[in-house]
Protein backbone atom coordinates (compact mmCIF):
# COMPACT_ATOMS: atom_id res chain seq x y z
CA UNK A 1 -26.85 6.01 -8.23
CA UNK A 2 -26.88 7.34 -4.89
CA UNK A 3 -25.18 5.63 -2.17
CA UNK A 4 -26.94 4.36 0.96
CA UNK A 5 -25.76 7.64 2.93
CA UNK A 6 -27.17 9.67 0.71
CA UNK A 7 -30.45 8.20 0.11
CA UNK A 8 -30.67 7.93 4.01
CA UNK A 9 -29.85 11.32 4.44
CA UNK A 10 -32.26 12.60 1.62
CA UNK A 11 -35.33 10.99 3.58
CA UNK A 12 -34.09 12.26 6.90
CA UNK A 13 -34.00 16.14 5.20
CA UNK A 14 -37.59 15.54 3.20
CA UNK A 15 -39.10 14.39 6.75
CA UNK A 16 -38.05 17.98 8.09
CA UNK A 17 -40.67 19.88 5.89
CA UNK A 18 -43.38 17.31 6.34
CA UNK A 19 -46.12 17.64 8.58
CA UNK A 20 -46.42 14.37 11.47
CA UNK A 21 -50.38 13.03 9.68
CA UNK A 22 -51.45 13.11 13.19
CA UNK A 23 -51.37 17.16 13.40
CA UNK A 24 -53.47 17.19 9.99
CA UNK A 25 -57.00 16.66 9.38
CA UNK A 26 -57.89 15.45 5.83
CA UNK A 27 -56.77 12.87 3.67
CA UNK A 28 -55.41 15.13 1.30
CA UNK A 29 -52.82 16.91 3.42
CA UNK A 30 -51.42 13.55 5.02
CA UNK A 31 -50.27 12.51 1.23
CA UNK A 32 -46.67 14.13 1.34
CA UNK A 33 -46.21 12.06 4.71
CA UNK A 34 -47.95 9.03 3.07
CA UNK A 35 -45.24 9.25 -0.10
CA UNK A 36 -42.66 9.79 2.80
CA UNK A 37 -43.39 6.37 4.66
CA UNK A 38 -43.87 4.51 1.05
CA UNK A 39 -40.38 5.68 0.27
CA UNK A 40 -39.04 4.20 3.70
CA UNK A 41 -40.44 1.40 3.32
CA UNK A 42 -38.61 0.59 -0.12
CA UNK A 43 -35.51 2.24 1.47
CA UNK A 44 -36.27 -0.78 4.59
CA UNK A 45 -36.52 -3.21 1.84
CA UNK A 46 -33.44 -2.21 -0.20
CA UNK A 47 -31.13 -1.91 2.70
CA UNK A 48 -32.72 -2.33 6.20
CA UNK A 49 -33.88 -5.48 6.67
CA UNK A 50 -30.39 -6.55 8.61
CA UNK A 51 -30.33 -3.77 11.04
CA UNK A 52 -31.39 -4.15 14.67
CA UNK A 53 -33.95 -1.64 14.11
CA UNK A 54 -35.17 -3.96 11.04
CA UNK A 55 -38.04 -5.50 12.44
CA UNK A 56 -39.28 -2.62 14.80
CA UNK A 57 -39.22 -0.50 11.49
CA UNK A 58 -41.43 -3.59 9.34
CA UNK A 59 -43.90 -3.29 12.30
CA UNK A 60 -44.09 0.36 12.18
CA UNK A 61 -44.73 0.20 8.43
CA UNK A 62 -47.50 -2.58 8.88
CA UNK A 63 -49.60 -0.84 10.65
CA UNK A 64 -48.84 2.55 10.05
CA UNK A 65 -50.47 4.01 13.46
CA UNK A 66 -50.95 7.72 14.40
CA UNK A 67 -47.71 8.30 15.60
CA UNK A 68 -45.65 5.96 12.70
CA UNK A 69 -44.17 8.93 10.99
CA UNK A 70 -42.24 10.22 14.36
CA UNK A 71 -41.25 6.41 14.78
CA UNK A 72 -39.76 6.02 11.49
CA UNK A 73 -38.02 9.30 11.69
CA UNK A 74 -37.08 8.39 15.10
CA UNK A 75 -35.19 4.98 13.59
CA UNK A 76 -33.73 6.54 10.94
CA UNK A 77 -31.93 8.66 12.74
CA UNK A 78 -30.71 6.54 15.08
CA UNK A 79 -29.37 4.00 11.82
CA UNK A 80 -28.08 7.40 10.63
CA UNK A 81 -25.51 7.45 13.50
CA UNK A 82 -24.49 4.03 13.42
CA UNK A 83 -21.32 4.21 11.49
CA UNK A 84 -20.74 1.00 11.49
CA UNK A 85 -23.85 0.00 9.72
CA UNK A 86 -23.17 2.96 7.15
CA UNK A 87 -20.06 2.37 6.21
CA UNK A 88 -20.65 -1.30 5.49
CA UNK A 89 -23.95 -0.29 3.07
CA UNK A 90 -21.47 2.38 1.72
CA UNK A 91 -18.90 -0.55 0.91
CA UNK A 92 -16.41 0.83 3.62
CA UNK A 93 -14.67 -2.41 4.71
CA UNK A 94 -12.81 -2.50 7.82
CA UNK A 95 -10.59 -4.30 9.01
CA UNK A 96 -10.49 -5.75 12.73
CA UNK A 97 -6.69 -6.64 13.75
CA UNK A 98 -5.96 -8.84 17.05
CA UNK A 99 -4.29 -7.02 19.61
CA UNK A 100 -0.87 -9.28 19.53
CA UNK A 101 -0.70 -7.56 16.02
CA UNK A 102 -1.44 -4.30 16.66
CA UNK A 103 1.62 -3.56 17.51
CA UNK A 104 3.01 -4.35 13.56
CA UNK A 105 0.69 -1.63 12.61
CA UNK A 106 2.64 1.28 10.96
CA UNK A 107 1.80 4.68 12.80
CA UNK A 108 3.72 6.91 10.64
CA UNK A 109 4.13 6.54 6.28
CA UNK A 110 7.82 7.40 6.96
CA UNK A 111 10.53 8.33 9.82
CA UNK A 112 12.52 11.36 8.09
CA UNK A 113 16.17 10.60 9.49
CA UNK A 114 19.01 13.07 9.25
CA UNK A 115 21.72 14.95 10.95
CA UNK A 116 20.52 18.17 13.01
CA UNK A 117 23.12 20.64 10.76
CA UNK A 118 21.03 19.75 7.71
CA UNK A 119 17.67 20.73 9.03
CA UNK A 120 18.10 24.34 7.91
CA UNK A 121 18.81 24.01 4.25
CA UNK A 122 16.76 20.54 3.39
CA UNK A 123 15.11 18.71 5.94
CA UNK A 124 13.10 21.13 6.94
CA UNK A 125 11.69 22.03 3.88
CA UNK A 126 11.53 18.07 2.67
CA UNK A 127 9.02 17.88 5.64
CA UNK A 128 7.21 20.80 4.32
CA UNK A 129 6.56 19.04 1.03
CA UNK A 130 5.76 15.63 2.22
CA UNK A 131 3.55 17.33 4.97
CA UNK A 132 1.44 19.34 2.15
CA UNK A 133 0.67 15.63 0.44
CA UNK A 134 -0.66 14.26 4.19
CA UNK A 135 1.86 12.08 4.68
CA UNK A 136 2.10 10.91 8.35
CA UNK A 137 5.82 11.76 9.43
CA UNK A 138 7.75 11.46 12.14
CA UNK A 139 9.94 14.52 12.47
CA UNK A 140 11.88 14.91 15.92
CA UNK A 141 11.11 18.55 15.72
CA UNK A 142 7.23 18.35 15.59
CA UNK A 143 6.70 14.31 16.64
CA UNK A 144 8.81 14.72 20.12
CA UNK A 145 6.51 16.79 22.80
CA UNK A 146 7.76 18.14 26.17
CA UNK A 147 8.37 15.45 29.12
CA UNK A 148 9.31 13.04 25.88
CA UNK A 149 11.73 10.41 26.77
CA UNK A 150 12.98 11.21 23.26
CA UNK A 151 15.42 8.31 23.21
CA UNK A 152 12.76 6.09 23.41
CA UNK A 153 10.30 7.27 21.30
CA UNK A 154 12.72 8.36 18.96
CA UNK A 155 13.60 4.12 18.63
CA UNK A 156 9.53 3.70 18.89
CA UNK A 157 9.32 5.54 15.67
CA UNK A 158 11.52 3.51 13.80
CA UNK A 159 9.89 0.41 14.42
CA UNK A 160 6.45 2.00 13.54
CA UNK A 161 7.22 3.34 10.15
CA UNK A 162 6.22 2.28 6.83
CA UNK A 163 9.45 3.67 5.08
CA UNK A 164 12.56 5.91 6.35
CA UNK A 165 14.14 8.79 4.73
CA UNK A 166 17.88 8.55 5.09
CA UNK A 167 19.12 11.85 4.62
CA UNK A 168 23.00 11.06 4.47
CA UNK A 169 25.64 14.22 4.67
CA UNK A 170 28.51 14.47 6.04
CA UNK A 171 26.66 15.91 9.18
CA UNK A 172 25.59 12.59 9.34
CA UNK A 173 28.75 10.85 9.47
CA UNK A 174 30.03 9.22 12.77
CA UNK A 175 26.80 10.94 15.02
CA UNK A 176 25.27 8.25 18.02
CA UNK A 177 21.67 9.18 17.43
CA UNK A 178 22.04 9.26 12.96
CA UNK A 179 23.88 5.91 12.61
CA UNK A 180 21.76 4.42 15.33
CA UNK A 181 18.56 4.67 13.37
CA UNK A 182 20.46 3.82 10.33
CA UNK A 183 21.37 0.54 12.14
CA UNK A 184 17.59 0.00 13.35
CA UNK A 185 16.10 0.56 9.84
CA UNK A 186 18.78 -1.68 8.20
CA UNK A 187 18.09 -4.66 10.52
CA UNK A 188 14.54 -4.21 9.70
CA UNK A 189 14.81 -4.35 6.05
CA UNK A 190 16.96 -7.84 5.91
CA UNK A 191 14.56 -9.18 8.50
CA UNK A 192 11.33 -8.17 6.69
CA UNK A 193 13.00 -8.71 2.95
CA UNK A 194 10.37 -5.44 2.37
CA UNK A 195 12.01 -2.28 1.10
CA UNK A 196 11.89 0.26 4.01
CA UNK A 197 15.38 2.59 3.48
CA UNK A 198 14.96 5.60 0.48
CA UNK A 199 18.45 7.29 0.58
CA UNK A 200 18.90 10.31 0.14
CA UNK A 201 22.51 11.90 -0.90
CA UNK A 202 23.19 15.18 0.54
CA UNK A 203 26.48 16.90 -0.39
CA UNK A 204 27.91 14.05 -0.69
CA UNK A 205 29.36 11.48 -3.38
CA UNK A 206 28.35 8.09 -4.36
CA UNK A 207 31.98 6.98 -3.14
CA UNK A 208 31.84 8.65 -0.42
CA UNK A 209 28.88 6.73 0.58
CA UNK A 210 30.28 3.54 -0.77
CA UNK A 211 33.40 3.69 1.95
CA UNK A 212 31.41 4.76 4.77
CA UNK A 213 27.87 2.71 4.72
CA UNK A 214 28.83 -0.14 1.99
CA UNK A 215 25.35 -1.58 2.82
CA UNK A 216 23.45 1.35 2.14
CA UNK A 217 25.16 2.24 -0.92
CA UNK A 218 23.67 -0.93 -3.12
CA UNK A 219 20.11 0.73 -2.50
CA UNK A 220 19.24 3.06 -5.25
CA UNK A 221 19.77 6.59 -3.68
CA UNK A 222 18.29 10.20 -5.27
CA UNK A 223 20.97 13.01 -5.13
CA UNK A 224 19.47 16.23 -3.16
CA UNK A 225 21.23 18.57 -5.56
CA UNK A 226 19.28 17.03 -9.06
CA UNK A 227 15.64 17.06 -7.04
CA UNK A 228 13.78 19.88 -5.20
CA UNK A 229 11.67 18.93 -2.09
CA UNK A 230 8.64 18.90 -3.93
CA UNK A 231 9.72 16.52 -6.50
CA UNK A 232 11.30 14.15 -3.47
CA UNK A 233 7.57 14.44 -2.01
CA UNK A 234 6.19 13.34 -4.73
CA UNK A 235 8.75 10.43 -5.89
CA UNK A 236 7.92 9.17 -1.66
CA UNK A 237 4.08 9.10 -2.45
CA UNK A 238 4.59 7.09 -5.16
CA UNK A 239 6.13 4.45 -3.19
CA UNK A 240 3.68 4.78 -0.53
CA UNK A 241 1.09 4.13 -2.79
CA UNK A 242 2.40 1.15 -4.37
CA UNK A 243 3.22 -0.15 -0.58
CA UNK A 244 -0.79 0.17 -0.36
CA UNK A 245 -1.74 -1.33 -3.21
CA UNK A 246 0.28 -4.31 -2.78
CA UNK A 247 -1.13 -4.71 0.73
């Protein structure tokens, strides 16, 4: 079956080839715009009645004057462009969220973090891959703009991520900027108890990650070497979507 949209949008293109009844002359010719208005008004009954325009269109249908057809037309475009009316006939919810919560709203699916020396032969790529699924990243290469206080919204973007993508190397080792996101994301996962850290081992050993980030290393981690960026996109949106289907 059709949805509203579409049925809307199917009398809005029909009226285009008819002729207003008021530039014909005998009964015969005004059918097509007669048919036109009958289907309207079924369309008014199935889904209009609600609208503002609701009762202006009933009227226009009761009496059917000489200048009804333009009327209805006129209406139905103007319902046509109320999006908020559509989508709800459509069965688009949406959802309204109170400004002190906006602010809890994820802007970004995940924060890729990593050390600048491993941008060349994985990061860069990894963003590639998760880019060509749509994911919504933030990337300090292409999420920091000129004039950016990049400190802050570098720590901005870690509190408005869904997940992070810990790239550890040993480029990432003992670095301000690397092991200050680490510590951002980590307090966020034990104060939200929701998993937000996916590890990724880059060069490096499970021991080696053990000794240096002993908190890090009882999270599952994937090992660079045994995945290509494509399959590491696709193991991400997989989280992502159960993270949306939960909510």
């Amino acid at each position: 079956m059709a949805t509203f949209e579409e049925q809307l949008d199917s009398l809005l293109e029909r009226a285009k080839s008819i002729v207003p009844p008021n530039k014909l002359k005998t009964a015969a010719e005004k059918q097509p715009a007669d048919k036109w208005m009958n289907d309207v008004e079924i369309f008014y009954n199935n889904y209009l009645k609600d609208h503002t325009l609701g009762r202006r269109i009933n009227t226009i249908l009761f009496h059917r004057s000489t200048g009804a057809f333009e009327e209805l037309v006129s209406c139905l475009e103007s319902i046509r462009e109320d999006d908020a009316f559509v989508n709800e006939k459509n069965g688009v919810s949406t959802v309204n969220i109170p400004k002190y919560r906006a602010k809890d709203v994820p802007e970004y699916d995940v924060f890729i973090s990593h050390a600048s020396k491993d941008k060349a032969d994985l990061v860069e790529e990894l963003y590639q891959s998760l880019n060509k699924l749509g994911v919504v990243i933030f990337y300090d290469k292409e999420s920091l703009e000129w004039g950016d206080h990049w400190k802050d919204r570098i720590l901005n973007g870690t509190k408005k991520a869904e997940f992070a993508i810990i790239v550890i190397s040993e480029n990432f080792f003992d670095r301000e900027w690397t092991e200050r996101e680490l510590s951002e994301f980590l307090n966020r996962q034990n104060r939200n108890g929701q998993k937000l850290i996916l590890p990724i081992l880059h060069n490096i050993t499970v021991s080696q990650l053990q000794e240096k980030y002993p908190s890090v290393a009882d999270l599952q981690a994937i090992d660079s070497s045994k995945y290509n960026c494509d399959q590491i996109a696709l193991l991400f949106a997989r989280q992502l979507i159960k993270r949306l289907k939960s909510d």
